[in-house]
PDB file of N, CA and C in Angstrom:
ATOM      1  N   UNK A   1     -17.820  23.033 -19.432  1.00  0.00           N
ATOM      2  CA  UNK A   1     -18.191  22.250 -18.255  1.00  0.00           C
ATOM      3  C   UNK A   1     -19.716  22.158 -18.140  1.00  0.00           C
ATOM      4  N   UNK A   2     -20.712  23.586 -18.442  1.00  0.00           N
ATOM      5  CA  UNK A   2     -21.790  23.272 -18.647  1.00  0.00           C
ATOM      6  C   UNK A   2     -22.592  22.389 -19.557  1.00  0.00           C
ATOM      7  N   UNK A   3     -21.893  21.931 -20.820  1.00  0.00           N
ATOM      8  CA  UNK A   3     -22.425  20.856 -21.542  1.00  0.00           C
ATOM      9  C   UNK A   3     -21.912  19.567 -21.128  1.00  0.00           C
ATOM     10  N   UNK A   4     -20.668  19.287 -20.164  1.00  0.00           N
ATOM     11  CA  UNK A   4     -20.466  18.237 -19.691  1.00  0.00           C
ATOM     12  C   UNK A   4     -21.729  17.870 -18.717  1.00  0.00           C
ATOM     13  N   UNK A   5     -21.762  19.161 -17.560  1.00  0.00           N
ATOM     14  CA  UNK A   5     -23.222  18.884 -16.981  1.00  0.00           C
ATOM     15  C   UNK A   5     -24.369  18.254 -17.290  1.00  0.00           C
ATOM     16  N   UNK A   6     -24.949  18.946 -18.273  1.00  0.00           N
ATOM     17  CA  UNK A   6     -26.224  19.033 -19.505  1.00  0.00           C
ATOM     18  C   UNK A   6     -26.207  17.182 -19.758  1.00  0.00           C
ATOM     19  N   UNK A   7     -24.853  16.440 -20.317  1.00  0.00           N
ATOM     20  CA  UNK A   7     -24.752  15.607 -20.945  1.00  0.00           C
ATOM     21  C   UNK A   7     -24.952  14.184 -19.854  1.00  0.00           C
ATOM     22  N   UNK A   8     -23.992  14.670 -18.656  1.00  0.00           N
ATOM     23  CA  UNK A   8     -24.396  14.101 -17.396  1.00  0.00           C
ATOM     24  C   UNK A   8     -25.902  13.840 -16.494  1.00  0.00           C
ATOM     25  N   UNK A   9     -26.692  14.891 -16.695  1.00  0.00           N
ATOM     26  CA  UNK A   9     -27.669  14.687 -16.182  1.00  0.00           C
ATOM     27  C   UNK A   9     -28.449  15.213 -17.324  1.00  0.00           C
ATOM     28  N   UNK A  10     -29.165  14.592 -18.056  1.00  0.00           N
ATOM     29  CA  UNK A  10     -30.260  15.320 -19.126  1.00  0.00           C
ATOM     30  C   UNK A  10     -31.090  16.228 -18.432  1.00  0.00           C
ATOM     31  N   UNK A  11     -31.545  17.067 -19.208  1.00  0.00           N
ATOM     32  CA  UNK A  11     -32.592  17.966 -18.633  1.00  0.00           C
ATOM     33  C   UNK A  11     -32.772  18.619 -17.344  1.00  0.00           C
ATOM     34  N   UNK A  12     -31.597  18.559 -17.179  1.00  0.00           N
ATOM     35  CA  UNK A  12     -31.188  19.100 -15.369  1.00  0.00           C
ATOM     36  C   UNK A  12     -31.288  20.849 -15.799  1.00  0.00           C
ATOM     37  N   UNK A  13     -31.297  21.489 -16.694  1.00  0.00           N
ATOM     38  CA  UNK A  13     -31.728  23.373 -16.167  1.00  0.00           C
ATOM     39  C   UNK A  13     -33.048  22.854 -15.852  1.00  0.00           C
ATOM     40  N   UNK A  14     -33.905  22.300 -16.470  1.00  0.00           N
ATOM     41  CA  UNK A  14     -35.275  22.129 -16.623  1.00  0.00           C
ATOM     42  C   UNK A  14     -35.709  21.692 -14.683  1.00  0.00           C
ATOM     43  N   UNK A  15     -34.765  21.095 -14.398  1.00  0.00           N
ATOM     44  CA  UNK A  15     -35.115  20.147 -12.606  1.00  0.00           C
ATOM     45  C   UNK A  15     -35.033  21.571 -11.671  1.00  0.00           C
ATOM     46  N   UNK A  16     -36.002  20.800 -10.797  1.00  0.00           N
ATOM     47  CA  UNK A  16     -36.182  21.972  -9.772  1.00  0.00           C
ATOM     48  C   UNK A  16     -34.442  21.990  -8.843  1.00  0.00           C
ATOM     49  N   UNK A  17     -34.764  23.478  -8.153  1.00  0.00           N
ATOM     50  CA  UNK A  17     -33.220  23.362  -7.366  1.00  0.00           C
ATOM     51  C   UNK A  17     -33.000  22.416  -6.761  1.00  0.00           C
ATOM     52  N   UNK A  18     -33.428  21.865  -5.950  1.00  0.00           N
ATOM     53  CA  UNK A  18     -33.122  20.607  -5.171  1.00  0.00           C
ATOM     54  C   UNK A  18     -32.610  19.290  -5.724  1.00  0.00           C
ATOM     55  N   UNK A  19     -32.892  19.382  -6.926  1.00  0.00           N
ATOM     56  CA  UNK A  19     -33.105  18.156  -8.048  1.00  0.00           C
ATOM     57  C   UNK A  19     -31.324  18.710  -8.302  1.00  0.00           C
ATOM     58  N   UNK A  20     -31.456  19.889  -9.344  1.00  0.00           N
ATOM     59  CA  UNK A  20     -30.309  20.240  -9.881  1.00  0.00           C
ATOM     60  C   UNK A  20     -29.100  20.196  -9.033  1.00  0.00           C
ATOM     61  N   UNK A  21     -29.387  20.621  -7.521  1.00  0.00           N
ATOM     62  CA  UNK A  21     -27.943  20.679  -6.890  1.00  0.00           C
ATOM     63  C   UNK A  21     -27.855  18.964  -6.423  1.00  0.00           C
ATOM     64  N   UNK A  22     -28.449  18.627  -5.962  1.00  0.00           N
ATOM     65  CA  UNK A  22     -28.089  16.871  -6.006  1.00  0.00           C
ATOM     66  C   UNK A  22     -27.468  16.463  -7.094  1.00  0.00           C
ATOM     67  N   UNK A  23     -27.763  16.903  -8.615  1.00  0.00           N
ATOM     68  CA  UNK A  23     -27.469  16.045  -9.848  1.00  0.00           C
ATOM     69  C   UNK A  23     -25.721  16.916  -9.781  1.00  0.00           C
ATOM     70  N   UNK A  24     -25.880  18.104  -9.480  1.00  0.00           N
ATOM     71  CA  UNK A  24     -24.508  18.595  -9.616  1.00  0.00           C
ATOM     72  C   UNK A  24     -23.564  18.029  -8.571  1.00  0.00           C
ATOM     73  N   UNK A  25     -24.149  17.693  -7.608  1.00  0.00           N
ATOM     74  CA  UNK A  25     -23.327  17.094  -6.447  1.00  0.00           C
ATOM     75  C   UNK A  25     -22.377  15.742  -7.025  1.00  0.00           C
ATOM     76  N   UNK A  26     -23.333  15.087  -7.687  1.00  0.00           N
ATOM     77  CA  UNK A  26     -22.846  13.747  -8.352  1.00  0.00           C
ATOM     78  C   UNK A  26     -21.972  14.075  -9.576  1.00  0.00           C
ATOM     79  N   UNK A  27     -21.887  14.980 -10.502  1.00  0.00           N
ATOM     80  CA  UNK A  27     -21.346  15.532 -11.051  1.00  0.00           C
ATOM     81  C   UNK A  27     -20.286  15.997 -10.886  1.00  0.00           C
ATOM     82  N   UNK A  28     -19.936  16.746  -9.873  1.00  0.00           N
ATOM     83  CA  UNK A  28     -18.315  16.837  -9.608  1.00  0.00           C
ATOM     84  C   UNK A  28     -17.879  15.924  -8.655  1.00  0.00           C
ATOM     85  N   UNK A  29     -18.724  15.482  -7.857  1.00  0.00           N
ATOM     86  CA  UNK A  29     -17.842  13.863  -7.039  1.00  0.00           C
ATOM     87  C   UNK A  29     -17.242  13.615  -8.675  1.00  0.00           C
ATOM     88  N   UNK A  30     -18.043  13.181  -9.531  1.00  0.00           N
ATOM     89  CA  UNK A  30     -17.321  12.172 -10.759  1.00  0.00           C
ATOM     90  C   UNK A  30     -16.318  12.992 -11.631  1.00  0.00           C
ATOM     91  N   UNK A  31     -16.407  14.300 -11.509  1.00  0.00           N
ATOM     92  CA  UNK A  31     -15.323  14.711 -12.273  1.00  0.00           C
ATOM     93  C   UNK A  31     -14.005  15.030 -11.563  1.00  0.00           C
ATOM     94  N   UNK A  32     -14.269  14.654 -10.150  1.00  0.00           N
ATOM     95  CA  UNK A  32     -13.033  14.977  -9.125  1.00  0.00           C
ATOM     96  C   UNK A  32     -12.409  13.593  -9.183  1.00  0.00           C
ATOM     97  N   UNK A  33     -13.272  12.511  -9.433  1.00  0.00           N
ATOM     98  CA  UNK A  33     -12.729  11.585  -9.369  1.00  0.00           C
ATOM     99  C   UNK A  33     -12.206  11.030 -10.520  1.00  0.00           C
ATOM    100  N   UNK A  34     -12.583  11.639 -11.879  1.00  0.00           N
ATOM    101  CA  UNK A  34     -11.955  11.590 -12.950  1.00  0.00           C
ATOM    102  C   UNK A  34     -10.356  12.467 -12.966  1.00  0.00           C
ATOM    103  N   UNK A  35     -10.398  12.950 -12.361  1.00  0.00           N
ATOM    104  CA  UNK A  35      -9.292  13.767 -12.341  1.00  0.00           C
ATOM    105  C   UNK A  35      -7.941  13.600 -11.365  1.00  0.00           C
ATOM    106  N   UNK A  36      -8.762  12.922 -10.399  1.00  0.00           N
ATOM    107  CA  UNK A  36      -7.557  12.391  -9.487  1.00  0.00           C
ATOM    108  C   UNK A  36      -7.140  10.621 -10.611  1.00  0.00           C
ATOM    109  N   UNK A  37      -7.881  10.266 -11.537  1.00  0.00           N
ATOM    110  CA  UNK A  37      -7.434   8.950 -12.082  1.00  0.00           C
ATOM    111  C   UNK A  37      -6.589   9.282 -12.591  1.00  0.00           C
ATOM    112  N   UNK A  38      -6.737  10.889 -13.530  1.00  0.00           N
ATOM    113  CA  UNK A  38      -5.565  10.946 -14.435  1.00  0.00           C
ATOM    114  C   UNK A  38      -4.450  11.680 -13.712  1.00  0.00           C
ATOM    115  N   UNK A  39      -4.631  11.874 -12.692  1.00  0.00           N
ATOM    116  CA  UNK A  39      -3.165  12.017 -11.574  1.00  0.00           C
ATOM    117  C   UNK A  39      -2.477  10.834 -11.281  1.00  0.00           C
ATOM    118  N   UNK A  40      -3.200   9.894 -11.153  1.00  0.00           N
ATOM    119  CA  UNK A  40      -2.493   9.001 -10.696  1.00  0.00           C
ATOM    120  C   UNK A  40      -1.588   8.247 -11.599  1.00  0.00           C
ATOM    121  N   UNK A  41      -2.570   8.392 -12.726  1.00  0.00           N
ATOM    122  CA  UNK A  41      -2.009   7.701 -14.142  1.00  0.00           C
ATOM    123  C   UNK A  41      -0.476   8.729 -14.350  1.00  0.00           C
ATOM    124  N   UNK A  42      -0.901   9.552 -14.708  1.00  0.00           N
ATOM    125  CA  UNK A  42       0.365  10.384 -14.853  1.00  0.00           C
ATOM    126  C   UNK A  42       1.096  10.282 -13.968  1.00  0.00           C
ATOM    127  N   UNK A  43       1.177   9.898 -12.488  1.00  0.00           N
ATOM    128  CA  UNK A  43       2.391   9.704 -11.796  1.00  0.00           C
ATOM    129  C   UNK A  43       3.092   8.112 -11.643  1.00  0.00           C
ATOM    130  N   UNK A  44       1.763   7.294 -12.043  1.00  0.00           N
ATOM    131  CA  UNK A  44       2.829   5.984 -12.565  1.00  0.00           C
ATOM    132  C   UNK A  44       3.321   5.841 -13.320  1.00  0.00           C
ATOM    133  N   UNK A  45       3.247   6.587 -14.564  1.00  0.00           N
ATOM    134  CA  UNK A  45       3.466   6.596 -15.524  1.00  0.00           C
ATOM    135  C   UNK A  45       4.824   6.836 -15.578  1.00  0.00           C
ATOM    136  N   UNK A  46       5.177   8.493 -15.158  1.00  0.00           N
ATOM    137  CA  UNK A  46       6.154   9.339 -14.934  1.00  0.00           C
ATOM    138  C   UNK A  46       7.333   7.829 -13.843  1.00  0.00           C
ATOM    139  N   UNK A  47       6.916   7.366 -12.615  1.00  0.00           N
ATOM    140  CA  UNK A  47       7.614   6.367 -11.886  1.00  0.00           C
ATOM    141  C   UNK A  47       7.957   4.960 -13.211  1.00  0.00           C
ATOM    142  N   UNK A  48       7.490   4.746 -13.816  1.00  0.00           N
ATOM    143  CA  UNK A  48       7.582   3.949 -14.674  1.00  0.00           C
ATOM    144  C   UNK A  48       8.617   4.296 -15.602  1.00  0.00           C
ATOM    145  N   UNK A  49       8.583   5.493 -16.184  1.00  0.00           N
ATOM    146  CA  UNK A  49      10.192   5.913 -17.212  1.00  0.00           C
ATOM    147  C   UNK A  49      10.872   5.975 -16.583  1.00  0.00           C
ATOM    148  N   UNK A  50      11.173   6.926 -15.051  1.00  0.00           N
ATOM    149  CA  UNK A  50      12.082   6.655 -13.969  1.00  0.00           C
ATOM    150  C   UNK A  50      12.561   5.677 -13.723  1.00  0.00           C
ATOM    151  N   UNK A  51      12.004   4.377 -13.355  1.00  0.00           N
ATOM    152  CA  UNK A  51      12.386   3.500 -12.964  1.00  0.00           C
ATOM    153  C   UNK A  51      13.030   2.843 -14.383  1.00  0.00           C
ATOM    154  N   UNK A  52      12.640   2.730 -15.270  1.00  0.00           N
ATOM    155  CA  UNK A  52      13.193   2.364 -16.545  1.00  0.00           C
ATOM    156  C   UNK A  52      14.567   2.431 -17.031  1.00  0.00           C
ATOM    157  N   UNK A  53      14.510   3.678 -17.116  1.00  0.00           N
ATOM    158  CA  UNK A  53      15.542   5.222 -17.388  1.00  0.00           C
ATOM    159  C   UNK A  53      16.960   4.664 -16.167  1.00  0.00           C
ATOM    160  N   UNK A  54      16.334   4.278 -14.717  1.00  0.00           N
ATOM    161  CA  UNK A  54      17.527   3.670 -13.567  1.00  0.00           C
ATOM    162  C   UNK A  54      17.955   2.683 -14.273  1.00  0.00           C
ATOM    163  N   UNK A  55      17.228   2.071 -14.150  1.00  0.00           N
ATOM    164  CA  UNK A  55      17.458   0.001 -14.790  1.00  0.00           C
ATOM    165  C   UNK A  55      18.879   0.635 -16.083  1.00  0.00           C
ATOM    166  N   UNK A  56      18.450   0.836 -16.801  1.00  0.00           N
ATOM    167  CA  UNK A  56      18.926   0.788 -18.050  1.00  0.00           C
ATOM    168  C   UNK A  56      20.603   1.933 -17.876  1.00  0.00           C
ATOM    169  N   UNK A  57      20.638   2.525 -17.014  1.00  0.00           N
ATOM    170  CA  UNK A  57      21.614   3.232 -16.517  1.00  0.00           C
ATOM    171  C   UNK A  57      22.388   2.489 -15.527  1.00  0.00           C
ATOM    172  N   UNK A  58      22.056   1.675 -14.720  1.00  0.00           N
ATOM    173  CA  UNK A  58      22.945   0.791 -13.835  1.00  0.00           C
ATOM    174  C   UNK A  58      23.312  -0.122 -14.623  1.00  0.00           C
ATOM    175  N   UNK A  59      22.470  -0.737 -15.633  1.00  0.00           N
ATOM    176  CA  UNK A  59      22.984  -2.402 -16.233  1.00  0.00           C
ATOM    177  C   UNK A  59      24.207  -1.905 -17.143  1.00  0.00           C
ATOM    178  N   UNK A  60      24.721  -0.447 -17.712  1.00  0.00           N
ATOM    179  CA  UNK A  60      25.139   0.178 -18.280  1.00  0.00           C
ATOM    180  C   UNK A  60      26.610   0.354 -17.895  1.00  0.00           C
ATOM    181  N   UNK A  61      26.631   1.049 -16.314  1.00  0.00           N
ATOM    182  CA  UNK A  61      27.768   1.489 -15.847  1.00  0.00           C
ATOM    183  C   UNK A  61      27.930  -0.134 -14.571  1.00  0.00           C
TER     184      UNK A  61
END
């Protein structure tokens, strides 16, 4: 996670504290929000075979 940091903000050990906790602030906003995408993805996803998986079981019986 620290080289995700590093890669996110260049030269951020080098920034004064004030600098660094702002750049980290923006930093996990974006990785929280990377992470709720792949929640979401994974739960349409998951509703998507479900719903599939129904279809193909009713047209059946």
């Amino acid at each position: 996670l620290t080289k995700h940091f590093e890669q996110y903000c260049k030269g951020a050990t080098s920034l004064p504290p004030q600098e660094q906790k702002h750049c980290l602030e923006k930093f996990v906003a974006s990785e929280c929000f990377k992470l709720q995408l792949d929640q979401v993805r994974a739960q349409s996803l998951e509703r998507l075979v479900i719903n599939s998986f129904w279809s193909t079981t009713t047209n059946i019986g």
